[in-house]
N, C-alpha and C. Protein backbone atom coordinates (compact mmCIF):
# COMPACT_ATOMS: atom_id res chain seq x y z
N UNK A 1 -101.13 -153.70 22.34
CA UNK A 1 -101.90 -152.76 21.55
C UNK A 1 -101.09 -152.26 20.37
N UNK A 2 -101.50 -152.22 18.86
CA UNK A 2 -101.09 -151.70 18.46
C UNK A 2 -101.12 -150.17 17.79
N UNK A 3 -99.79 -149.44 17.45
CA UNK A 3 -100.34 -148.26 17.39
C UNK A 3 -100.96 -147.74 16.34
N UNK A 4 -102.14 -146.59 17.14
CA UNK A 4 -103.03 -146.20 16.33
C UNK A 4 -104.21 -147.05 16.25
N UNK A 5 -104.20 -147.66 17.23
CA UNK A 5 -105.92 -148.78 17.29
C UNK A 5 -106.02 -148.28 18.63
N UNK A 6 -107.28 -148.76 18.66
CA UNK A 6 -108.49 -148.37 20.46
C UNK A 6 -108.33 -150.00 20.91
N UNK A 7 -107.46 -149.48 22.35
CA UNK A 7 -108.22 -150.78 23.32
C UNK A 7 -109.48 -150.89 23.76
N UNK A 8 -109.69 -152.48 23.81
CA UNK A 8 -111.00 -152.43 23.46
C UNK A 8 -111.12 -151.83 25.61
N UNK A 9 -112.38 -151.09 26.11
CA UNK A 9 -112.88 -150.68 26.75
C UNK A 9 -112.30 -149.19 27.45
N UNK A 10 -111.46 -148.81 26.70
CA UNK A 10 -111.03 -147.54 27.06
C UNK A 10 -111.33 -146.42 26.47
N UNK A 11 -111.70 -145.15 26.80
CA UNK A 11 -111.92 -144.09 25.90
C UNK A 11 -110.88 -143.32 25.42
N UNK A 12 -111.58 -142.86 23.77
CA UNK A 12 -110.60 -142.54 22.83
C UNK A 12 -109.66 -141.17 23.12
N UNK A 13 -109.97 -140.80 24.22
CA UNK A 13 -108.49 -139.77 24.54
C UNK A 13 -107.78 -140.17 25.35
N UNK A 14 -108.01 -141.67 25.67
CA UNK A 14 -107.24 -142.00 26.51
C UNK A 14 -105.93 -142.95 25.60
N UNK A 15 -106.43 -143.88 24.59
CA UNK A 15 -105.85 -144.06 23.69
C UNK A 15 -105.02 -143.38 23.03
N UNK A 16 -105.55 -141.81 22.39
CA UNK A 16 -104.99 -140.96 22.11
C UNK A 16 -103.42 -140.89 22.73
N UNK A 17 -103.87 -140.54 24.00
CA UNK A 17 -102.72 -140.16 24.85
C UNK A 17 -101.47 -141.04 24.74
N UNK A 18 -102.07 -142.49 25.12
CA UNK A 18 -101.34 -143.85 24.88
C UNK A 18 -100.69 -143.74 23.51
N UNK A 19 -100.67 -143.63 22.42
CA UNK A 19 -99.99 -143.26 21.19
C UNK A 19 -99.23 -142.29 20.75
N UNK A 20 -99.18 -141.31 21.56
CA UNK A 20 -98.13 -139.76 22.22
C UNK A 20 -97.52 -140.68 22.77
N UNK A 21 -97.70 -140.98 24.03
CA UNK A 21 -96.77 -141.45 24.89
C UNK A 21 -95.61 -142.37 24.24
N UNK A 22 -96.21 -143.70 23.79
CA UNK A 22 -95.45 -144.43 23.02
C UNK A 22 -94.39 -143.95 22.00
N UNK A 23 -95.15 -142.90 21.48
CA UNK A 23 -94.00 -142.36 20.28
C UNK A 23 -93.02 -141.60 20.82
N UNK A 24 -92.62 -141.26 22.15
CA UNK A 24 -91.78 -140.52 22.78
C UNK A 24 -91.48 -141.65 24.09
N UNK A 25 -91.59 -142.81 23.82
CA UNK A 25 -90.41 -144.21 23.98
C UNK A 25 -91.07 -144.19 26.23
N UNK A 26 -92.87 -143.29 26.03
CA UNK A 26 -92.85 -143.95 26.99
C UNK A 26 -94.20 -145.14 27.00
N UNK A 27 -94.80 -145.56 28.18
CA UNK A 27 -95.50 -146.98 28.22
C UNK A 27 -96.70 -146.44 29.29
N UNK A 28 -97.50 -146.57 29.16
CA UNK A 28 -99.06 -146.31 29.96
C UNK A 28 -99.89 -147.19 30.60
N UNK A 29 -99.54 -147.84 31.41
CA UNK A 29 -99.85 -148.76 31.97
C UNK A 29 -101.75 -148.67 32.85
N UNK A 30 -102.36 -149.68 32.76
CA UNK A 30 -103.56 -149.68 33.15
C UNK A 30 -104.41 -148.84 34.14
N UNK A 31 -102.98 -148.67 35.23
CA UNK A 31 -103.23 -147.59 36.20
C UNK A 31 -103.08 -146.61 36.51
N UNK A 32 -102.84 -146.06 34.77
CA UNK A 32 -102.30 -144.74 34.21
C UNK A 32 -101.29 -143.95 34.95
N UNK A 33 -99.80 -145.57 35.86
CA UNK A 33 -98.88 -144.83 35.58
C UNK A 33 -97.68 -145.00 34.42
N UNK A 34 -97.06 -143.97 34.24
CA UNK A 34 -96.16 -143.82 33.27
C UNK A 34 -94.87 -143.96 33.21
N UNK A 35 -94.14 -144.84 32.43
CA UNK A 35 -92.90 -145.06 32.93
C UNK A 35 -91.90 -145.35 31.47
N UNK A 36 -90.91 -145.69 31.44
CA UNK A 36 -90.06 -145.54 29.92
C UNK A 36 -90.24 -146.88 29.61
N UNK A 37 -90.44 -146.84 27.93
CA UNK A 37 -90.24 -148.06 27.39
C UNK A 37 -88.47 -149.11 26.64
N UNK A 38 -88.25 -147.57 26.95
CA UNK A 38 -87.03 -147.90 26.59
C UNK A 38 -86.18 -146.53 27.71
N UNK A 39 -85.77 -147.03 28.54
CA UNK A 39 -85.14 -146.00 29.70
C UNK A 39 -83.69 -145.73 28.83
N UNK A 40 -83.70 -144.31 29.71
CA UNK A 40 -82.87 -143.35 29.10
C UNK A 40 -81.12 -144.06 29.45
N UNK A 41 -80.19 -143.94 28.78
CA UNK A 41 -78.96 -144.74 28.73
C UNK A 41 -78.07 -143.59 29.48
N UNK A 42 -78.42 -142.64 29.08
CA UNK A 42 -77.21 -141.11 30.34
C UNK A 42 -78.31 -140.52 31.00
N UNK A 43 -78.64 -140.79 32.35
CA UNK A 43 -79.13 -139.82 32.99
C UNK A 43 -78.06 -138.72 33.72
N UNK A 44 -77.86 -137.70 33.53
CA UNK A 44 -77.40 -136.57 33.57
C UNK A 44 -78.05 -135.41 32.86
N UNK A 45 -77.79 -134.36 33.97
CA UNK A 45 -78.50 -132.95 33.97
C UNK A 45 -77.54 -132.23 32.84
N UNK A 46 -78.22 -132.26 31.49
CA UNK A 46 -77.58 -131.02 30.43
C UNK A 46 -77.80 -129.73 30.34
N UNK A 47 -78.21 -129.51 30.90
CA UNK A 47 -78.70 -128.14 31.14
C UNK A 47 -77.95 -127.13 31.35
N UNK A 48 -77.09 -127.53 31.74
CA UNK A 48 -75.79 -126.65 32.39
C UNK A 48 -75.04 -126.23 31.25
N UNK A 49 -74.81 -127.17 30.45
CA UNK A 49 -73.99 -126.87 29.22
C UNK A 49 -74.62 -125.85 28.20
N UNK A 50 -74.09 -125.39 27.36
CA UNK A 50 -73.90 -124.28 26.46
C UNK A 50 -74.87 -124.38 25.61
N UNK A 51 -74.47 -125.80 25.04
CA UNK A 51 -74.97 -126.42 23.99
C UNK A 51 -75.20 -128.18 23.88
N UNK A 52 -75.75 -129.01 24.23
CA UNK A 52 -75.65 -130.44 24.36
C UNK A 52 -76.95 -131.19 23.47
N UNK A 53 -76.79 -130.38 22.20
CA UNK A 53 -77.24 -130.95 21.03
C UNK A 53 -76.54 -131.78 20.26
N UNK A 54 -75.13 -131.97 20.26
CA UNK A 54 -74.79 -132.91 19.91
C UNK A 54 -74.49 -134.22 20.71
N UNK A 55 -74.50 -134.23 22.51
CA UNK A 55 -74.99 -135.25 22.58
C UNK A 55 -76.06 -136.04 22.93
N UNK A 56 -77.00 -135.29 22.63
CA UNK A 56 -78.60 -135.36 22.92
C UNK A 56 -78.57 -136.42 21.71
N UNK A 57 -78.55 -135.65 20.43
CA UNK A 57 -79.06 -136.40 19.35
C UNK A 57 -78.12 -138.19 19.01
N UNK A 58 -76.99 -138.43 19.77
CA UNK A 58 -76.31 -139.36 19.99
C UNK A 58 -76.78 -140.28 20.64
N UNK A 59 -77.60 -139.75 21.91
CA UNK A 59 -78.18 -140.45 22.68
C UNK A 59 -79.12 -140.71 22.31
N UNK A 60 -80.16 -140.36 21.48
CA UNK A 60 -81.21 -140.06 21.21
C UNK A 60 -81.47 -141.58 20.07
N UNK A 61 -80.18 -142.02 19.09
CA UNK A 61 -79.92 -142.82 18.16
C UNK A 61 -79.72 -144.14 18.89
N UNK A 62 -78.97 -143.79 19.99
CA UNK A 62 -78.70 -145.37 20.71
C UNK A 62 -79.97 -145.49 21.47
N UNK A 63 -81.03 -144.62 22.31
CA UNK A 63 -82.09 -145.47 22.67
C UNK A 63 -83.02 -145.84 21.55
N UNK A 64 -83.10 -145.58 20.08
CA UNK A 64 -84.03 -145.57 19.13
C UNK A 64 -83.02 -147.25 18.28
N UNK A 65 -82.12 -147.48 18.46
CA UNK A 65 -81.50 -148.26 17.72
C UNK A 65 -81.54 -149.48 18.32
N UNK A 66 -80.67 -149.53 19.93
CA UNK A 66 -79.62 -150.22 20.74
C UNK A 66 -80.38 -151.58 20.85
N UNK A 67 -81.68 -151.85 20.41
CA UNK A 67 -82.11 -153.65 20.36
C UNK A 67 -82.71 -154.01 18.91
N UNK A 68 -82.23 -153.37 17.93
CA UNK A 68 -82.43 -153.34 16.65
C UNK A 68 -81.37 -153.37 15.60
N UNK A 69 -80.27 -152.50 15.83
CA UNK A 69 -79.46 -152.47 15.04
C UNK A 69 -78.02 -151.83 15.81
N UNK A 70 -77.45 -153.43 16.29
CA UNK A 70 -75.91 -153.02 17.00
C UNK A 70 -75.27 -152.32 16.07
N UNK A 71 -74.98 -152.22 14.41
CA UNK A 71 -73.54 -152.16 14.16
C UNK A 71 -74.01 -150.50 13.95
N UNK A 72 -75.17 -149.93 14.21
CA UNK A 72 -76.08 -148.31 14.46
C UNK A 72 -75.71 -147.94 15.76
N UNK A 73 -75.94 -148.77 16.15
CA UNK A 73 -75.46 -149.16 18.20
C UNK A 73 -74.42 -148.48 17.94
N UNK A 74 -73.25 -149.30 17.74
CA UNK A 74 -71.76 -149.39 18.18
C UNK A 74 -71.31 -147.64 17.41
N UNK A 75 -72.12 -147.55 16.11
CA UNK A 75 -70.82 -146.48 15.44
C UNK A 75 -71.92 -144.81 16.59
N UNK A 76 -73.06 -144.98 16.84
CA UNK A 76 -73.62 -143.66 17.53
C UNK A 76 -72.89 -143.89 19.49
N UNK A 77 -72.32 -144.91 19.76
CA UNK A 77 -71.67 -144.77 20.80
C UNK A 77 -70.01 -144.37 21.06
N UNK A 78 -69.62 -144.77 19.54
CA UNK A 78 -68.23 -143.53 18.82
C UNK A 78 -68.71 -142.37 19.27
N UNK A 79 -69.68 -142.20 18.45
CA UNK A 79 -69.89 -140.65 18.36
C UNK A 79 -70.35 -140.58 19.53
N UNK A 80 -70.91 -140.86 20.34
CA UNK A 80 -71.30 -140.35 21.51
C UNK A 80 -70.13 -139.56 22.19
N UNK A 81 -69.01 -140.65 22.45
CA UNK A 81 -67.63 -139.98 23.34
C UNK A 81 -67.65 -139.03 22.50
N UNK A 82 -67.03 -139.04 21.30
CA UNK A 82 -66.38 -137.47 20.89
C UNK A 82 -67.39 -136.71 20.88
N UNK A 83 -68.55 -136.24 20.82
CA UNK A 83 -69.50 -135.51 20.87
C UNK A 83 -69.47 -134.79 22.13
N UNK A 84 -69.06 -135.87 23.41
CA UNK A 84 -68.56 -135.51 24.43
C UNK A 84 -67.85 -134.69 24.84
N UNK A 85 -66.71 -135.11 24.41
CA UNK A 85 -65.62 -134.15 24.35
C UNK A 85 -65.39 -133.37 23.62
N UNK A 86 -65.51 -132.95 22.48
CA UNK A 86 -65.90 -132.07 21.85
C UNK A 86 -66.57 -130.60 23.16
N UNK A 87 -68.04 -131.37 23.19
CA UNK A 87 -68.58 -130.27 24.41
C UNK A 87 -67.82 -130.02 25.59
N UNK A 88 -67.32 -131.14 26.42
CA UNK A 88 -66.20 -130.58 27.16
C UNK A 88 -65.28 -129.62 26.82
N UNK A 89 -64.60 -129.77 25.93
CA UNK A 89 -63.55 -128.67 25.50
C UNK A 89 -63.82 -127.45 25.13
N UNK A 90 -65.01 -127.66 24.54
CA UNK A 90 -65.75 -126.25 24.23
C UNK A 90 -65.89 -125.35 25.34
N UNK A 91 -66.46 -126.25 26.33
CA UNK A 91 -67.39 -125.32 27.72
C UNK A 91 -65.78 -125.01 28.25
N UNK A 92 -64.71 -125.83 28.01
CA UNK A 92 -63.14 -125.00 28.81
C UNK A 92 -62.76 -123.97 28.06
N UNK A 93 -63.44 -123.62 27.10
CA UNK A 93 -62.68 -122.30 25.56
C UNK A 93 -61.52 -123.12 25.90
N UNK A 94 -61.60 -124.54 25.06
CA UNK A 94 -60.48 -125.28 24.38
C UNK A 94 -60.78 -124.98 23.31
N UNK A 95 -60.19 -125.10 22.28
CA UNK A 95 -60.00 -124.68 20.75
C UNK A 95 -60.16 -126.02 20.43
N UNK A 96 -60.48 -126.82 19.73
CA UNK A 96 -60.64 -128.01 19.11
C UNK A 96 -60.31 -128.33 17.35
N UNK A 97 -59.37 -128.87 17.25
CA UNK A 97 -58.86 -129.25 15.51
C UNK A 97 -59.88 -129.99 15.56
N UNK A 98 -61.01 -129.49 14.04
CA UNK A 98 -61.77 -130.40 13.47
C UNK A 98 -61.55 -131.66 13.27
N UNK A 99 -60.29 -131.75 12.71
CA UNK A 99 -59.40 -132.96 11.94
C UNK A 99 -59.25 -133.97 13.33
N UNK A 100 -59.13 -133.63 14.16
CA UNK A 100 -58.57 -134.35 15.42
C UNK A 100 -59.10 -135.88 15.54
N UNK A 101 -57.85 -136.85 15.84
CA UNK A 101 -58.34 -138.22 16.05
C UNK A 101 -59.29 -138.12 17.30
N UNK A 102 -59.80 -138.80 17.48
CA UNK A 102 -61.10 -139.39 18.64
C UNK A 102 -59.47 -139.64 19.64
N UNK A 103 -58.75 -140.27 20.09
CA UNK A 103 -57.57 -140.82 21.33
C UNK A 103 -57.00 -139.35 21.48
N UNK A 104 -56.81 -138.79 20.41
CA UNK A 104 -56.36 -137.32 20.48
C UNK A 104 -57.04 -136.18 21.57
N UNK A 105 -58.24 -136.47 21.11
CA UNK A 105 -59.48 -135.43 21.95
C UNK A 105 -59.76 -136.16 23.52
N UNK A 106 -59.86 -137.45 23.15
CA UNK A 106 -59.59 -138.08 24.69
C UNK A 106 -58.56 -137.70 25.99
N UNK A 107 -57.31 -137.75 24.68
CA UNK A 107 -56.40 -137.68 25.75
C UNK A 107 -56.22 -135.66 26.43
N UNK A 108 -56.89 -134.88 25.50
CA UNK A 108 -56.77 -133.88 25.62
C UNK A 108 -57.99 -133.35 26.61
N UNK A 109 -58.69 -133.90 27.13
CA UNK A 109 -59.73 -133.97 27.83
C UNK A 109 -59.93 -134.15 28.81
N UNK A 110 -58.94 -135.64 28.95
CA UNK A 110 -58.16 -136.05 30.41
C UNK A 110 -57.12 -134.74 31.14
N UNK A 111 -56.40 -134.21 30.29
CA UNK A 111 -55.47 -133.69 30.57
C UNK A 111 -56.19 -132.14 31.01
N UNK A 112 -57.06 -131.23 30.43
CA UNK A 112 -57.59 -130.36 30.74
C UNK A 112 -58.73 -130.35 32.46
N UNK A 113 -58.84 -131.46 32.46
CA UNK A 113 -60.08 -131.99 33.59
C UNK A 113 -58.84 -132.60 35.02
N UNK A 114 -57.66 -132.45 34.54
CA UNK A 114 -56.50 -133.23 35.11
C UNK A 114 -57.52 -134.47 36.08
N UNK A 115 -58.07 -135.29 34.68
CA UNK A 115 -57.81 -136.91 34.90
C UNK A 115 -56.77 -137.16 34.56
N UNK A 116 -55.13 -136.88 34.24
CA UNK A 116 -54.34 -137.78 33.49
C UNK A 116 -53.56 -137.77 34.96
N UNK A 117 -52.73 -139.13 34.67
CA UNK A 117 -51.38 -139.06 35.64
C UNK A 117 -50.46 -138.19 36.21
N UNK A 118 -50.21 -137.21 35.34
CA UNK A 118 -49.30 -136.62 35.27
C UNK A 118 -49.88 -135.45 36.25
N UNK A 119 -51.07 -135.15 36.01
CA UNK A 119 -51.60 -133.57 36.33
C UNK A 119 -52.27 -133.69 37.46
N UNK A 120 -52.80 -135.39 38.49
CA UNK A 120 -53.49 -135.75 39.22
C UNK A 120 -53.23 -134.92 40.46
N UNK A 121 -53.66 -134.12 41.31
CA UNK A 121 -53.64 -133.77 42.51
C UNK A 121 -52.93 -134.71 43.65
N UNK A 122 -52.68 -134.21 45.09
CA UNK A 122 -52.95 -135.34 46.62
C UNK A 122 -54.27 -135.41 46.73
N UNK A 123 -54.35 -137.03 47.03
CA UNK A 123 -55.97 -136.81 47.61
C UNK A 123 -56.32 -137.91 47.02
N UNK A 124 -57.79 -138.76 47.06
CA UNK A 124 -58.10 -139.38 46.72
C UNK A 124 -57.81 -139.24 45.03
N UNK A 125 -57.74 -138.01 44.00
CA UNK A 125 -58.06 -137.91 42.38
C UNK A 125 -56.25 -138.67 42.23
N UNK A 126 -55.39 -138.34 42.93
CA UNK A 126 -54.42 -138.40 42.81
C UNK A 126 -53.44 -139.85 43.47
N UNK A 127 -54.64 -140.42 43.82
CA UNK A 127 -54.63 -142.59 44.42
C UNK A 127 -54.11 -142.95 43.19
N UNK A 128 -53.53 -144.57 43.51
CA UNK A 128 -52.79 -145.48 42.74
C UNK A 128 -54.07 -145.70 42.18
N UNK A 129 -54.89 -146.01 43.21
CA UNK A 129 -56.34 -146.87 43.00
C UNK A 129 -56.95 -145.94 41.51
N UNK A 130 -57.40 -144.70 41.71
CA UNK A 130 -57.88 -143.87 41.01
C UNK A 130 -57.18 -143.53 39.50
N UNK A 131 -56.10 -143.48 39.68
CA UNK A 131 -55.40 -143.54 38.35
C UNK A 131 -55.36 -144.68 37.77
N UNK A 132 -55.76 -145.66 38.01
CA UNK A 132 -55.95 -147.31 37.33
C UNK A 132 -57.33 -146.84 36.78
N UNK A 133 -57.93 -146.41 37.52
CA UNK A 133 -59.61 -146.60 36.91
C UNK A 133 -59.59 -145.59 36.14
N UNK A 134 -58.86 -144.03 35.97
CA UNK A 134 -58.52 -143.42 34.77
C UNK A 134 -58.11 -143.67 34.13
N UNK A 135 -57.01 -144.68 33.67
CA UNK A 135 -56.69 -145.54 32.68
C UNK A 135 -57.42 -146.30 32.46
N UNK A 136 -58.15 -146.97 33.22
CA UNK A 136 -58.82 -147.62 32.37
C UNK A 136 -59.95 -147.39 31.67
N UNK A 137 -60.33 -146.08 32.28
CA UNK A 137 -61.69 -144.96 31.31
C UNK A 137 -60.70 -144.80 30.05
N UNK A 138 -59.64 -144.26 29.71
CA UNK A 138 -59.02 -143.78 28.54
C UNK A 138 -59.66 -144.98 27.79
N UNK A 139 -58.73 -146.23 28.26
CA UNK A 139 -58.82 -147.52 26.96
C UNK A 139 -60.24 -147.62 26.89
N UNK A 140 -61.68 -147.51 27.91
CA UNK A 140 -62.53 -147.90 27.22
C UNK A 140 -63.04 -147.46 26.14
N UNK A 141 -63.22 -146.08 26.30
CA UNK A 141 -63.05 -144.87 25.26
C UNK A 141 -62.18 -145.22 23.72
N UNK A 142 -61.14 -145.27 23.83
CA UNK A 142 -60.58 -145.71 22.79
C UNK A 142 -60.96 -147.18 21.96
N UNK A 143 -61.17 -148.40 22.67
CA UNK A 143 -61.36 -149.19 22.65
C UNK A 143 -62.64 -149.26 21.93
N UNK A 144 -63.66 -148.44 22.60
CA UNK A 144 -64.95 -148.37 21.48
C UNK A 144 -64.46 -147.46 20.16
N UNK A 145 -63.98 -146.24 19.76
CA UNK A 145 -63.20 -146.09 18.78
C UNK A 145 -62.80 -147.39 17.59
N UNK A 146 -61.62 -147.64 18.46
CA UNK A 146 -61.53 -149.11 17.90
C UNK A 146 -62.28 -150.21 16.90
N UNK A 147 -63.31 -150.53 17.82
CA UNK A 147 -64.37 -151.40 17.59
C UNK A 147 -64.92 -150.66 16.20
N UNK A 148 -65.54 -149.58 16.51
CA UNK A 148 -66.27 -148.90 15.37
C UNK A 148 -65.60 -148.77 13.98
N UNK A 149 -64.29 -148.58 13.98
CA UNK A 149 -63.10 -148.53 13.26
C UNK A 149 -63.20 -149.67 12.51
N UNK A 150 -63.05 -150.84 13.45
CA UNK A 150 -62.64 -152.14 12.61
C UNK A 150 -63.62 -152.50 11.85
N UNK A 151 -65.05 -151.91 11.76
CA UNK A 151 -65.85 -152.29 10.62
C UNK A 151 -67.12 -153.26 11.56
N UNK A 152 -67.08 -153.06 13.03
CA UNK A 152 -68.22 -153.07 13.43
C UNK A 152 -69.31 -152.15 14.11
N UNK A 153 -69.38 -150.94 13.57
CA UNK A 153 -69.96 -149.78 13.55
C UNK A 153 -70.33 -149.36 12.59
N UNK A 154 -71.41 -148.38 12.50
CA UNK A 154 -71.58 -147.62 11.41
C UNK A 154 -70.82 -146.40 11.44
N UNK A 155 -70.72 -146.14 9.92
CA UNK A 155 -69.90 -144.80 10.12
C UNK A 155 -68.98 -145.12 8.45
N UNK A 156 -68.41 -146.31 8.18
CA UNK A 156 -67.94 -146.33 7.25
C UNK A 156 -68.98 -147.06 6.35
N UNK A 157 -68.76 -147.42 4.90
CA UNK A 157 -69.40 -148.38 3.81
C UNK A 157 -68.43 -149.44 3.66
N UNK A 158 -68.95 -150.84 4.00
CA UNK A 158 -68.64 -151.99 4.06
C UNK A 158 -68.90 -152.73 2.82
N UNK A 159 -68.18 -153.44 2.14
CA UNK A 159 -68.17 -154.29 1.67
C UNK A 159 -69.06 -155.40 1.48
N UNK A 160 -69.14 -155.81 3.02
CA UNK A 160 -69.46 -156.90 3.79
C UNK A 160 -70.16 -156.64 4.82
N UNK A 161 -71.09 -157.00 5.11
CA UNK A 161 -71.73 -156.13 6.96
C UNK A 161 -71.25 -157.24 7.59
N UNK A 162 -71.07 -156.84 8.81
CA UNK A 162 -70.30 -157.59 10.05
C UNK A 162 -70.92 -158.85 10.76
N UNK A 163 -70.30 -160.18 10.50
CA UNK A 163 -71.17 -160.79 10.74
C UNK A 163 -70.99 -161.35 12.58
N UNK A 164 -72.25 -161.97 13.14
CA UNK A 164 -72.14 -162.12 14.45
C UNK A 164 -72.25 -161.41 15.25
N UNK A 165 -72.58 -160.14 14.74
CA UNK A 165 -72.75 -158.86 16.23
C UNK A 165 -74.22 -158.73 16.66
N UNK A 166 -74.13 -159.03 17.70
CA UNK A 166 -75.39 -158.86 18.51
C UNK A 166 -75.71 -158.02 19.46
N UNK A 167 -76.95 -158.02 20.25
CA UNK A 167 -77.51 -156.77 20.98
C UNK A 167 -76.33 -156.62 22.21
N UNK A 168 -75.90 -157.96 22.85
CA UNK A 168 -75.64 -157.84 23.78
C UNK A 168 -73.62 -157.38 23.39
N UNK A 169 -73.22 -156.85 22.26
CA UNK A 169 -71.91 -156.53 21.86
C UNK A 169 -72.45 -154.82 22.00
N UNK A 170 -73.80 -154.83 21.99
CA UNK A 170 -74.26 -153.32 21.36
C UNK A 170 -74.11 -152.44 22.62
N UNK A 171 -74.44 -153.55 23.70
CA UNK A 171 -75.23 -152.91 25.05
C UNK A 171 -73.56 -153.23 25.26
N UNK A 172 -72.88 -153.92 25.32
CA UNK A 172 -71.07 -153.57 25.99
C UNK A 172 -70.77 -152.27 25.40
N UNK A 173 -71.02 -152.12 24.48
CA UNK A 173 -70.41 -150.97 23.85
C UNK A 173 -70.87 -149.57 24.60
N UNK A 174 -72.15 -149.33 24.34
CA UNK A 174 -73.07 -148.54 24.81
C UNK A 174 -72.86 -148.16 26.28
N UNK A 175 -72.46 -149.05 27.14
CA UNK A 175 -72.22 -148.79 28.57
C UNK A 175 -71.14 -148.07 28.78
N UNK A 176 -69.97 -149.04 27.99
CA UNK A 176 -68.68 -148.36 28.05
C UNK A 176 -68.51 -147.18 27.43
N UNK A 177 -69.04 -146.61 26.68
CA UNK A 177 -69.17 -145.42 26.08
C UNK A 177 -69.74 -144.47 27.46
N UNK A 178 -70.85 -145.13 27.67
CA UNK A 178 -71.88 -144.36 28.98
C UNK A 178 -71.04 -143.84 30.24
N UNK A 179 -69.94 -145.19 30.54
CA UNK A 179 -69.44 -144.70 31.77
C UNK A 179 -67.91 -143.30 31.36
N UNK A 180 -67.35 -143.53 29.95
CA UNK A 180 -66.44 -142.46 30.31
C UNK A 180 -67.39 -141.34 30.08
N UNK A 181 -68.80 -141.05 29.21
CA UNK A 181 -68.96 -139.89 29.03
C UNK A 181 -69.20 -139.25 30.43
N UNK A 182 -69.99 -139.74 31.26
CA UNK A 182 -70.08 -139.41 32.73
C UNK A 182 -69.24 -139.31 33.84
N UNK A 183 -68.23 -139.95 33.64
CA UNK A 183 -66.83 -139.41 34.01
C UNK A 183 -66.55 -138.13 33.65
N UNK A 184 -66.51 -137.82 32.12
CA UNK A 184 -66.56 -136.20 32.05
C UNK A 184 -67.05 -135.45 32.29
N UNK A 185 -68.88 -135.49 32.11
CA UNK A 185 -69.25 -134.78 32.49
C UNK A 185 -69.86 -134.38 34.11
N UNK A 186 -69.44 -135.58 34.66
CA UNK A 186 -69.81 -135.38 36.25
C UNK A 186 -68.31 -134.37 36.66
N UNK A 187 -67.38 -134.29 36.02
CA UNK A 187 -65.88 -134.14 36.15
C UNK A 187 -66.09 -132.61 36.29
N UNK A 188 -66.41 -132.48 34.94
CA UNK A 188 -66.95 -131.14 34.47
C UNK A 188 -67.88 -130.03 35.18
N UNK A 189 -68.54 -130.75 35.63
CA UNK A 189 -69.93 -129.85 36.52
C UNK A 189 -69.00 -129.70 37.95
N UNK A 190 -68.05 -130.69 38.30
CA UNK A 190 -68.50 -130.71 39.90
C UNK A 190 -67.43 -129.21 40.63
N UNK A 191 -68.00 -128.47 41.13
CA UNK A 191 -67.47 -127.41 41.78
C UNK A 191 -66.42 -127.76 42.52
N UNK A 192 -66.20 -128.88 42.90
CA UNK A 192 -64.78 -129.32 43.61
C UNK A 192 -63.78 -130.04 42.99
N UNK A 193 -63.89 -130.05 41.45
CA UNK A 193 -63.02 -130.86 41.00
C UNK A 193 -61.84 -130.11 40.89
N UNK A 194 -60.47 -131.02 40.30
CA UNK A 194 -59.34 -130.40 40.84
C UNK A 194 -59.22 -129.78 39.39
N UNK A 195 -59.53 -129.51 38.31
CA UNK A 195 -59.26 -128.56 37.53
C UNK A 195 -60.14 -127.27 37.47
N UNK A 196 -60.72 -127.12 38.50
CA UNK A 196 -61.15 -125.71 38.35
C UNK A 196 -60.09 -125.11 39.43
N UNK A 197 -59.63 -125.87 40.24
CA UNK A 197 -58.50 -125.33 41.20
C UNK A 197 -57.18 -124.85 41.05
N UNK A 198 -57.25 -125.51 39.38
CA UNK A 198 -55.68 -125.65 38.68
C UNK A 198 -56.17 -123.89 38.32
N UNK A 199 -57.27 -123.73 37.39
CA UNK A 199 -57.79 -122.81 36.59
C UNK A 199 -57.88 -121.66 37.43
N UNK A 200 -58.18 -121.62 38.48
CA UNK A 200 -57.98 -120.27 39.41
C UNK A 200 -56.21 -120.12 40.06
């Protein structure tokens, strides 16, 4: 169907509806149930936070972009992490340098949430196992940085647009972005994590 036309044998508020729906990325299926046309990339509860307008509208770019335009993809999944952290640090009354590199705010993020090595608890947060997979959240994090950096993201003016990047570079990106932000913010919410233990 396209939008803004009547299927043929249905009535016109039902159509109606079907063209709302669609424009807010959901799908109306025959047996009027409803489901996403493009499913949401962070499911997590924002609510909690202060303020999570900046990574609403982040998220908001990668489900409107992410099978249309990777190198839109790649530079709104930059911004996604720091947007991230950013709000993390905020909700700790961390002070945040505007100027601050993206690995900078990472690593300062880790260290406040004591994901880093150094600050890890006994206990499972404080495993060989567990500190590998925190390292290896840092590099993914950075690593998309990176990427966006080298001129396959948006964010800078190119010369040249990037050639060879496709959906499925968009959706690596996008994930890996997905899994450290949820690392933080599951980090962040959870009443048993070991930096609210440090903090009391």
């Amino acid at each position: 169907m396209r939008t803004g036309t009547r299927t043929k044998g249905t009535p016109k508020w039902l159509d109606d509806i079907r063209v709302r729906l669609e424009r807010d990325g959901f799908a109306l299926d025959k047996e009027g149930r409803i489901s996403w046309s493009n499913p949401p990339v962070l499911v997590r509860d924002l609510s909690t936070l202060s303020d999570a307008s900046g990574i609403t509208i982040e998220l908001e770019r990668i489900r409107r972009d992410l099978t249309t335009d990777p190198h839109g993809t790649i530079g709104a999944a930059k911004q996604l992490i720091e947007a991230t952290a950013k709000t993390a640090l905020r909700e700790l009354s961390i002070e945040v340098d505007k100027n601050a590199a993206l690995p900078s705010l990472i690593s300062t993020v880790h260290k406040e949430l004591k994901l880093d090595a150094a600050s890890a608890p006994e206990g499972p947060d404080g495993s060989k196992a567990i500190k590998k997979i925190l390292s290896g959240a840092v590099n993914i994090a950075v690593g998309v940085a990176e990427l966006r950096n080298q001129g396959f993201g948006s964010g800078h003016g190119q010369a040249s647009a990037p050639s060879g990047l496709g959906v499925r570079h968009a959706r690596l990106t996008v994930n890996a972005a997905v899994t450290w932000c949820e690392l933080i913010l599951d980090t962040l919410a959870d009443p048993q994590a070991p930096w609210r233990k440090a903090s009391t």
